[in-house]
Protein backbone atom coordinates (compact mmCIF):
# COMPACT_ATOMS: atom_id res chain seq x y z
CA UNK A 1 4.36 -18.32 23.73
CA UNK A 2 6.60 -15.55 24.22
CA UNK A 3 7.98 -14.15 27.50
CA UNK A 4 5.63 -11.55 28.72
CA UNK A 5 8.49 -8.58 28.71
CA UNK A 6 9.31 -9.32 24.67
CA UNK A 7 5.18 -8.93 24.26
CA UNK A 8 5.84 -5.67 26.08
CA UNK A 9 8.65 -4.40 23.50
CA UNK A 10 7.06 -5.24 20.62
CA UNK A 11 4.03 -3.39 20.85
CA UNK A 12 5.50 -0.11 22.65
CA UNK A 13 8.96 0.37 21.04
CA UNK A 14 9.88 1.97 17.66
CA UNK A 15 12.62 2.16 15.26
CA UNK A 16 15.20 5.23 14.75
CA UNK A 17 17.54 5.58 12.03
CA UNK A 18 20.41 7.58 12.06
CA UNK A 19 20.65 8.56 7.70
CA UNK A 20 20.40 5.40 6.52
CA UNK A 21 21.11 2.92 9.35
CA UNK A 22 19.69 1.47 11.97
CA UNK A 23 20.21 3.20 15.25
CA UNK A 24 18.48 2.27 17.84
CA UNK A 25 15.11 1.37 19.43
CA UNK A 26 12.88 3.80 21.72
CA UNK A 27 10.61 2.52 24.04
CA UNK A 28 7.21 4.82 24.18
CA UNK A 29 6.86 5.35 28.23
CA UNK A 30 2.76 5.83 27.28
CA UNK A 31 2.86 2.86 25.58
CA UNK A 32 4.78 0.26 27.77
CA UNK A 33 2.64 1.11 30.87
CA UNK A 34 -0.43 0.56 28.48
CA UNK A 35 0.32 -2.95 27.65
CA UNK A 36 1.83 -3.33 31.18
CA UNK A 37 -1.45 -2.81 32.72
CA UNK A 38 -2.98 -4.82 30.05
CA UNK A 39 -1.11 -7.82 30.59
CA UNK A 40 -1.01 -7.54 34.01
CA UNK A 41 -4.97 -7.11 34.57
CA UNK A 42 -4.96 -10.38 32.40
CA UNK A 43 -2.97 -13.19 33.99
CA UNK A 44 -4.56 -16.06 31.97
CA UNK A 45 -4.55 -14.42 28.42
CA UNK A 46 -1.67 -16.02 26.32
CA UNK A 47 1.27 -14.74 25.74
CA UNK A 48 0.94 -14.32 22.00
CA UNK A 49 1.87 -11.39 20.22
CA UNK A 50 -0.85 -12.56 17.38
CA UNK A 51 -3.34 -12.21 20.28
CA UNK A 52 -2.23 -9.15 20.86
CA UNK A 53 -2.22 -7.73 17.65
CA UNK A 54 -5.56 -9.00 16.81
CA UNK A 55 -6.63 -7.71 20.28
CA UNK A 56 -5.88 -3.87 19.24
CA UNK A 57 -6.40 -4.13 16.09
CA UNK A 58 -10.21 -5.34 17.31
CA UNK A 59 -10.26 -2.03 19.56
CA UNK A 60 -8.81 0.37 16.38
CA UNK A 61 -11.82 -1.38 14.08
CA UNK A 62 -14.44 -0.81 16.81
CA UNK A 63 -13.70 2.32 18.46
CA UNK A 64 -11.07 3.76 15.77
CA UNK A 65 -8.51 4.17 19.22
CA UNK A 66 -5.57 5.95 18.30
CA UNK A 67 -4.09 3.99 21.39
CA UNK A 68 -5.01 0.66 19.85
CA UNK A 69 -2.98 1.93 16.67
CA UNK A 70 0.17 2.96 17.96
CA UNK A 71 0.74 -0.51 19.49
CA UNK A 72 -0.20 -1.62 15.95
CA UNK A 73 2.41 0.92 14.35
CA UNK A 74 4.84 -0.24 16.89
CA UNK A 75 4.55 -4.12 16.32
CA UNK A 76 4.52 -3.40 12.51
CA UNK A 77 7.55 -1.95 12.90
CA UNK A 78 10.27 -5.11 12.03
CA UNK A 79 7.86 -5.33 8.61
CA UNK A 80 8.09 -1.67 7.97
CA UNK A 81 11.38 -1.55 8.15
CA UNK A 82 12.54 -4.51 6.58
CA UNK A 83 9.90 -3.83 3.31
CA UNK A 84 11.76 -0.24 3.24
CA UNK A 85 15.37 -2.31 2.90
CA UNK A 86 13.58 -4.72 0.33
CA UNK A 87 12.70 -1.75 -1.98
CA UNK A 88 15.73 0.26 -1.92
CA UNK A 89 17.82 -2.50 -2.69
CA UNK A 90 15.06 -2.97 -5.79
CA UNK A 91 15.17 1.18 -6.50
CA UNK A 92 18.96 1.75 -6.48
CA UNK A 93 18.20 4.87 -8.59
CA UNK A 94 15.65 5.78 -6.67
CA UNK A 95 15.75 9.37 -5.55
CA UNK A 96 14.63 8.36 -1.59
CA UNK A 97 16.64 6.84 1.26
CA UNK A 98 16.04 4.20 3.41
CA UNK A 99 14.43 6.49 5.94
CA UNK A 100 12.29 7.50 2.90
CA UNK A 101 10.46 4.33 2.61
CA UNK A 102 10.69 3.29 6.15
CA UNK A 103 8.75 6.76 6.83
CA UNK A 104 6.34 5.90 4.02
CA UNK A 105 5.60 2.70 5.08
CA UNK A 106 5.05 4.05 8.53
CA UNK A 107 2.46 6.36 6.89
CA UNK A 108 0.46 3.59 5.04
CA UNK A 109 -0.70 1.74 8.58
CA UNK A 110 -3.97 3.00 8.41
CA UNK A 111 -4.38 1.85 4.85
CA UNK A 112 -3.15 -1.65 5.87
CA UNK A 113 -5.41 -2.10 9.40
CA UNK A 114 -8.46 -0.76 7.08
CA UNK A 115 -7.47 -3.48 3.97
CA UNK A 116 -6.55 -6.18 6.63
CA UNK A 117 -9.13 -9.00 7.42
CA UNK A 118 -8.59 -11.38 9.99
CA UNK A 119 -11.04 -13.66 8.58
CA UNK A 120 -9.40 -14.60 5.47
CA UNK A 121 -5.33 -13.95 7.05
CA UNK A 122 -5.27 -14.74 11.08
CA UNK A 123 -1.55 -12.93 11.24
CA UNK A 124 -1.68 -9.32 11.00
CA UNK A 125 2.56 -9.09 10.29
CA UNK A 126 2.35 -11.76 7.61
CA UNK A 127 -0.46 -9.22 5.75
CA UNK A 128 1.70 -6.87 6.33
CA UNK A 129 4.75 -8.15 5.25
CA UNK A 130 3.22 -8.84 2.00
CA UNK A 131 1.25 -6.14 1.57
CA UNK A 132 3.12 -3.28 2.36
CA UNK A 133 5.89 -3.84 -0.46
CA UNK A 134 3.33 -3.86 -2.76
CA UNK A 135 2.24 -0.34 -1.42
CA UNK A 136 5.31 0.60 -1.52
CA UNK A 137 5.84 0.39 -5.86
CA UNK A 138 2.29 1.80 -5.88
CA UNK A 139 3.27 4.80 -3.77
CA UNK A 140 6.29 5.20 -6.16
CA UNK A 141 4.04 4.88 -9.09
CA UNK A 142 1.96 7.64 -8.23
CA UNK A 143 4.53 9.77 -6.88
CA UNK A 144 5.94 9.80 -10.48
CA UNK A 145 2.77 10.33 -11.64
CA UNK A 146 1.97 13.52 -9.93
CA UNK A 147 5.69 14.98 -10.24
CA UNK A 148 4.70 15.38 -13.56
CA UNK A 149 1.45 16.46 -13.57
CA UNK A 150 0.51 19.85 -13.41
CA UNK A 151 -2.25 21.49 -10.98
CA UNK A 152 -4.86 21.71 -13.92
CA UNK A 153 -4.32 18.25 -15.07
CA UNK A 154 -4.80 17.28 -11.27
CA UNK A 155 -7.84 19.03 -10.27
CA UNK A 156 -9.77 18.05 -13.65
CA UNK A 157 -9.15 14.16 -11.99
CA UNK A 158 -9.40 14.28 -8.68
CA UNK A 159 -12.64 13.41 -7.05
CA UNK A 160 -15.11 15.21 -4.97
CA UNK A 161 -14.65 13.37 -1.72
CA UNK A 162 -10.85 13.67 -2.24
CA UNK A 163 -10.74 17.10 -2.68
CA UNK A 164 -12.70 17.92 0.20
CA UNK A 165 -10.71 15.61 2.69
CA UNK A 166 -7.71 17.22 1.06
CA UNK A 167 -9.24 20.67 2.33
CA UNK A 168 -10.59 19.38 5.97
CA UNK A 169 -6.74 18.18 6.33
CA UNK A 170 -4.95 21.42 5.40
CA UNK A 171 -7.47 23.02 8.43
CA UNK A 172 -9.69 25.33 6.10
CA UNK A 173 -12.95 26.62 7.82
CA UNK A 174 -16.04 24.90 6.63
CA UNK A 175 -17.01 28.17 4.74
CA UNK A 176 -13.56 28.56 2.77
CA UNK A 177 -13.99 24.82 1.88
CA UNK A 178 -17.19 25.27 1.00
CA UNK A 179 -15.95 28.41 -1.42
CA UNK A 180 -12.87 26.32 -2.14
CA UNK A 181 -15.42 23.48 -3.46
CA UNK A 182 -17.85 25.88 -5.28
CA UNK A 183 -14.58 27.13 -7.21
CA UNK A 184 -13.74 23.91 -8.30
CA UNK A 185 -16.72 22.80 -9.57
CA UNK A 186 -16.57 25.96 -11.71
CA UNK A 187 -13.24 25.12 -13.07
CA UNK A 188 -14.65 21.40 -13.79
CA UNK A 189 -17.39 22.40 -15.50
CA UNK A 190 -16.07 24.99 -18.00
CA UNK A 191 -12.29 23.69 -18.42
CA UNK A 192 -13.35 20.16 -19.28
CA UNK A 193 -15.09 21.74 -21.55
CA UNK A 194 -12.26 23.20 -23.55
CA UNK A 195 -9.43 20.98 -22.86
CA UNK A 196 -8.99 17.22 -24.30
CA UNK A 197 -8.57 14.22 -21.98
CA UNK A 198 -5.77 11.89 -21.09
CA UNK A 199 -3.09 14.17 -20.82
CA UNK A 200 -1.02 14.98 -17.51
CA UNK A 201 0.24 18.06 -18.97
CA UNK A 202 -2.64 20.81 -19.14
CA UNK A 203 -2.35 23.91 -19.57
CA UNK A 204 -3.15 27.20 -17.25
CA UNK A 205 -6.54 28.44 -17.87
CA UNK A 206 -6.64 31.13 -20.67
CA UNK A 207 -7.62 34.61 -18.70
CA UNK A 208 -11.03 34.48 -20.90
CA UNK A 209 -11.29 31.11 -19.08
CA UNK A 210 -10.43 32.52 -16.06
CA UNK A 211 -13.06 35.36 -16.07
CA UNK A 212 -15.72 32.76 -16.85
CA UNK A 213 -14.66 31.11 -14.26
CA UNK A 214 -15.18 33.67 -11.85
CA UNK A 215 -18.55 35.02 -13.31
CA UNK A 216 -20.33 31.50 -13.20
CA UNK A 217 -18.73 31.28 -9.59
CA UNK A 218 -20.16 34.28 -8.87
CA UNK A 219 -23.38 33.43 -9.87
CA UNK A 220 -23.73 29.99 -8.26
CA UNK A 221 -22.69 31.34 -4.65
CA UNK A 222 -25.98 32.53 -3.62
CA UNK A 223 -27.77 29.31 -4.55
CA UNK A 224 -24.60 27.09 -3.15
CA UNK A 225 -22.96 29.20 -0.52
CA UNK A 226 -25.30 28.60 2.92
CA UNK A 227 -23.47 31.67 4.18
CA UNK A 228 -23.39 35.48 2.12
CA UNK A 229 -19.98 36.35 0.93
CA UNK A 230 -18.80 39.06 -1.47
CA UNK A 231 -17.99 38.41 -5.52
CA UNK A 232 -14.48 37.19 -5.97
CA UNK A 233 -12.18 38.58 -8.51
CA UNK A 234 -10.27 36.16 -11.29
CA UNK A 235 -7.46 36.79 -9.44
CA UNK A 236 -8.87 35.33 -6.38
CA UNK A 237 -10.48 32.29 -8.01
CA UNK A 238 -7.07 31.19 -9.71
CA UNK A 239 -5.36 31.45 -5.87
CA UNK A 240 -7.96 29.36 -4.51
CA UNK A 241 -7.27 26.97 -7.72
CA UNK A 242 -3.95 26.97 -7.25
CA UNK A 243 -4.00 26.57 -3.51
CA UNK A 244 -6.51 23.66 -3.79
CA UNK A 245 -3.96 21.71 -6.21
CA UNK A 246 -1.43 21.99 -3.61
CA UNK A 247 -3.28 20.92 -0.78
CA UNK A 248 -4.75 18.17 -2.87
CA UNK A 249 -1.02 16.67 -4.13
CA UNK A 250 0.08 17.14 -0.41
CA UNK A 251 -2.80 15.34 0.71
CA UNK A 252 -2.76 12.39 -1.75
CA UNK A 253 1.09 12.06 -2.16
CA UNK A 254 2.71 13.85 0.91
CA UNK A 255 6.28 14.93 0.63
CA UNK A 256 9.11 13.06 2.23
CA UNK A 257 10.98 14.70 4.73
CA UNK A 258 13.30 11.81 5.86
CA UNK A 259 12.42 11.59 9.41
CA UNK A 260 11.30 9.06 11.15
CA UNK A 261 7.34 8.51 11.94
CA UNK A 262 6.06 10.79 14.42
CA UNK A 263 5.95 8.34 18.05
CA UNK A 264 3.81 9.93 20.40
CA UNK A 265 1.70 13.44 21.01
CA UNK A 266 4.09 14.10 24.41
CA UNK A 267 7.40 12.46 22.90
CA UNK A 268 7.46 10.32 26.10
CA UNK A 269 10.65 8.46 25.00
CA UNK A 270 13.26 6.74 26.34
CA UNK A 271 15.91 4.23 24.41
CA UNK A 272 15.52 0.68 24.80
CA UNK A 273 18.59 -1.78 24.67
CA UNK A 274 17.44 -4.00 21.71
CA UNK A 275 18.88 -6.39 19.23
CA UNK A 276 20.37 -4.01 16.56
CA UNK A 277 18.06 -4.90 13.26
CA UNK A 278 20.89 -3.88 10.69
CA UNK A 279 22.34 -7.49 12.54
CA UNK A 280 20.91 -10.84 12.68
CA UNK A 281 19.21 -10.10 16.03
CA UNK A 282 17.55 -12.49 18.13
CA UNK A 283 14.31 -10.93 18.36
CA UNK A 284 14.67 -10.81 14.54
CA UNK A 285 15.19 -14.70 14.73
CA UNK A 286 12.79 -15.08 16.72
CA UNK A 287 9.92 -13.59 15.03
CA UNK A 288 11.25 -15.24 11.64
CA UNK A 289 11.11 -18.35 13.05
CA UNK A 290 7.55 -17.82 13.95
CA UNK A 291 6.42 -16.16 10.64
CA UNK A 292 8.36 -18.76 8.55
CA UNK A 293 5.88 -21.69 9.72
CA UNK A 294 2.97 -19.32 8.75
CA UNK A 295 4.92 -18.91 5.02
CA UNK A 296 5.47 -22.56 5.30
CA UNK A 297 2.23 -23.10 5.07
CA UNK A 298 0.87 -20.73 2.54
CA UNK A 299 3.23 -22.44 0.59
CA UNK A 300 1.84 -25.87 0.91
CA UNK A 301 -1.29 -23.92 0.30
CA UNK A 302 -0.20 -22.42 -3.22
CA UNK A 303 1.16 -25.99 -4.27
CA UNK A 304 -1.88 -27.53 -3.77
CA UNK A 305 -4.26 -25.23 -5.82
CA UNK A 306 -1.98 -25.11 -8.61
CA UNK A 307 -1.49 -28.85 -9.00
CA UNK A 308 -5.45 -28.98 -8.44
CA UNK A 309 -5.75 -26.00 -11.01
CA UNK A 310 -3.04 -27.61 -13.22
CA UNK A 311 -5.01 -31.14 -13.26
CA UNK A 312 -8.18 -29.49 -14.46
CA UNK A 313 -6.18 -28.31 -17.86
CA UNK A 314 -7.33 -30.37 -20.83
CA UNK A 315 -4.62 -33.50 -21.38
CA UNK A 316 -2.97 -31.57 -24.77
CA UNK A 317 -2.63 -28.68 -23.03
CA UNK A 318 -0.85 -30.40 -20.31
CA UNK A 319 1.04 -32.36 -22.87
CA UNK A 320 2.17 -28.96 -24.41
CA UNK A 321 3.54 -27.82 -20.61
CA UNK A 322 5.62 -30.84 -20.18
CA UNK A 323 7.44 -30.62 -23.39
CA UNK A 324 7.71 -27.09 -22.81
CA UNK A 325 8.91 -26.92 -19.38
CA UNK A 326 10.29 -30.45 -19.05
CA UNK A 327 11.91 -30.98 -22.20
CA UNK A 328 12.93 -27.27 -22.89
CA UNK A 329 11.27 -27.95 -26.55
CA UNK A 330 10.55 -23.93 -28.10
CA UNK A 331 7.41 -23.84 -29.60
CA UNK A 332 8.49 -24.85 -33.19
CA UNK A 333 9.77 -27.86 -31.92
CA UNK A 334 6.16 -28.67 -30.29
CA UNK A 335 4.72 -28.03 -33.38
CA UNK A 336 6.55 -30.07 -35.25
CA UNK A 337 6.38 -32.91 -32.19
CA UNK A 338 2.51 -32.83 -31.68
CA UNK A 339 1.65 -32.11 -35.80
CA UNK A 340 -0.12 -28.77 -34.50
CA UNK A 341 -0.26 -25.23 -35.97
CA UNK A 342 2.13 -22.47 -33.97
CA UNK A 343 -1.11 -20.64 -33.01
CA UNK A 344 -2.77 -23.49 -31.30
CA UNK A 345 0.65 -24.09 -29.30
CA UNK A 346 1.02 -20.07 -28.52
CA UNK A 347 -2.88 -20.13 -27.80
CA UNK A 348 -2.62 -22.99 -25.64
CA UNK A 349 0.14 -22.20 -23.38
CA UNK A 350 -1.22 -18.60 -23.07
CA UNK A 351 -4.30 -19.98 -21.50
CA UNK A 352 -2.63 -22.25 -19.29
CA UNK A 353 -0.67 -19.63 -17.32
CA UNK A 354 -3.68 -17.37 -17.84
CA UNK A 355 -6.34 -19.87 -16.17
CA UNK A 356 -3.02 -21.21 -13.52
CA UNK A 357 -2.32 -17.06 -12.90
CA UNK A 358 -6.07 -16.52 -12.27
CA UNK A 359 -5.88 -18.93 -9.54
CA UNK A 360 -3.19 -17.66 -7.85
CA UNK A 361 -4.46 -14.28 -7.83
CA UNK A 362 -7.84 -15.17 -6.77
CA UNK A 363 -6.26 -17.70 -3.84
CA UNK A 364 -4.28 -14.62 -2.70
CA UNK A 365 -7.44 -12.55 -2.46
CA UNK A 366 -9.77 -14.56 -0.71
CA UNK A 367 -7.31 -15.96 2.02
CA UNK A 368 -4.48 -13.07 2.29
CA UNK A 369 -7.20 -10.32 1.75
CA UNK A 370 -4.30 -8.44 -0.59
CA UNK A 371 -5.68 -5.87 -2.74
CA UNK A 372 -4.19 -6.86 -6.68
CA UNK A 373 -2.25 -4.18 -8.38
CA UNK A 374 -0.16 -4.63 -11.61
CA UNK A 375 2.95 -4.63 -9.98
CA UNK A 376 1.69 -7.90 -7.46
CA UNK A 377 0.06 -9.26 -10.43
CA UNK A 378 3.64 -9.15 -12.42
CA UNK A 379 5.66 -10.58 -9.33
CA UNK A 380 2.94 -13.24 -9.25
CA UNK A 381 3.64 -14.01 -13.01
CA UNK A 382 6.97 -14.11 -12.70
CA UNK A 383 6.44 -16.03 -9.03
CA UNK A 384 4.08 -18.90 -11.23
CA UNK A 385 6.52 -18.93 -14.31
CA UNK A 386 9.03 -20.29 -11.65
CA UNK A 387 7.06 -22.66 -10.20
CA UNK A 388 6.24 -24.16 -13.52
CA UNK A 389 9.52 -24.93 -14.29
CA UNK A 390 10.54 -26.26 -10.70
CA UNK A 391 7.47 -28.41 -10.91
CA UNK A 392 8.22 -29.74 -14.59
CA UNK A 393 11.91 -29.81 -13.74
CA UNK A 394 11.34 -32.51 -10.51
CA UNK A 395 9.46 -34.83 -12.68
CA UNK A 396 12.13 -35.01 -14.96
């Protein structure tokens, strides 16, 4: 149990950098007094800041409180910032800063409290901390992605749904989203039509294309249009086109402008002396302490389904990944060992990290809840490659 003031801090106190250092903590005024009343209207709740965090994150699920989710963002702050150190030091040529990722990481809290399931992971910052890396590459992935993509290339992929959230979040009127939409659809349908697939890099609509455009938009917006609004012009169509791409890339992949996450709507603020985090801090002790126990025993965890998964392997097979891993024999030395052809060895040891890697992946789903990308699936190859030869290694 923690003392009731450090349950206080964490879930009402944020991070500022100063370029690409620590700074400083601020305490949010709205905040404090929140969990202040909270705590004090409930003398015989524990003291537990995983009660806590599955106590808001219970009222953000339920009621979608925007109260409930700064206290989230604010606890999730240690994680946020230490998965934004953890990636720059993997991205040294990485155009963003440390404020960079700590303000995208900020920014993904709503996709981690929606992906998070208490069922399957009890701690909310242990998700977190493992999750939001993860987000993290992906967010650099797509960021790439869309750098180099042009607007054409981006509206012929984006979906329906996303290009009308993109549209509610830029603040259009319902009937310029609904023209906006209309627009699109006519783009979809005839420059699909003349363009190939799978490339990033399409080309502006010819102005036959445009003009086509426009006509077939012209005559869908009686039947599609709910409200009477005049013909539009090519010239109009392709600024609505163009306009749409940019809300859309804004929307999906928003630009980073280096400050820090925005704390509350009244900027109620006042600086809080802390443990500096660029330091080994106390309260960062202290939380490690209590997370390492919980990695402790995901570890045991992961050791026992592998050896479980690892003892269902036929008895060649596992004969195969002790002379591999144990003895250090290459493959051509199995073969010659076992009197086996070099495509049952390859074969063999393919499918053993395969069916081992399968495990892992499925073990991480069902208890951590993480959603697999390519980039966890290659640290968890790498992650099992290591354990294989630790394991083999001991026995030796």
């Amino acid at each position: 149990m923690r003392p009731r003031q450090e349950i206080t801090e964490m879930f009402s106190t944020f991070v500022e950098l100063e370029g690409d250092r620590f700074s400083k903590w601020l305490i949010d005024i709205k905040l404090h007094r929140s969990i202040q009343t909270c705590l004090e209207s409930s003398p015989f709740v524990p003291n537990s800041e995983n009660f806590w965090a599955l106590h808001w994150y219970k009222h953000w699920r339920e009621q979608s409180n925007s109260l409930a989710k700064m206290h989230l963002s604010a606890y999730l702050q240690e994680p946020n910032y230490w998965a934004a150190k953890k990636t720059i030091g993997k991205f040294t040529n990485s155009q963003y800063s440390l404020a960079d990722y700590f303000q995208m990481a900020n920014a993904e809290i709503e996709t981690i409290l929606k992906n998070f399931n208490p069922e399957k992971c009890s701690s909310l910052k242990a998700y977190s901390t493992m999750a939001i890396p993860s987000r993290l590459k992906d967010i650099l992935r797509q960021r790439k992605e869309t750098d180099i993509c042009t607007n054409w290339a981006l509206l012929r992929k984006v979906s329906k749904k996303q290009l009308l959230e993109a549209l509610d979040h830029a603040g259009l009127s319902p009937t310029l989203i609904a023209q906006y939409r209309l627009a699109w659809t006519c783009f979809k349908e005839l420059y699909v039509q003349s363009q190939p697939g799978g490339t990033k890099s399409l080309p502006e609509p010819e102005p036959q294309l445009w003009e086509a455009i426009a006509n077939l938009y012209n005559r869908e917006q009686e039947n599609q249009l709910t409200q009477p609004t005049p013909e539009c012009a090519t010239e109009k169509i392709e600024q609505w086109l163009t306009q749409a791409a940019i809300y859309v890339r804004i929307y999906l992949y928003p630009p980073v402008s280096s400050l820090n996450l925005t704390i509350s709507e009244d900027d109620s603020m006042t600086t809080l002396d802390l443990p500096d985090l660029s330091s080994d801090s106390l309260i960062t002790e202290m939380i490690a302490q209590e997370d390492a126990q919980n990695q402790q025993n995901q570890q045991f965890q992961i050791q026992d389904i592998l050896l479980k998964a690892l003892q269902n392997i036929e008895a060649k097979t596992q004969e195969i990944l002790k002379l591999y891993y144990q003895q250090g024999l290459t493959q051509p030395q199995i073969v010659q060992r076992l009197q086996m052809s070099q495509p049952t060895v390859s074969r063999r040891l393919l499918k053993a990290r395969e069916s081992l890697l399968a495990t892992l992946i499925q073990w991480s789903q069902d208890t951590l809840n993480i959603s697999v990308t390519s980039n966890l699936v290659k640290d968890m190859s790498t992650a099992l490659e290591e354990w294989l030869k630790v394991k083999y290694g001991k026995s030796s």
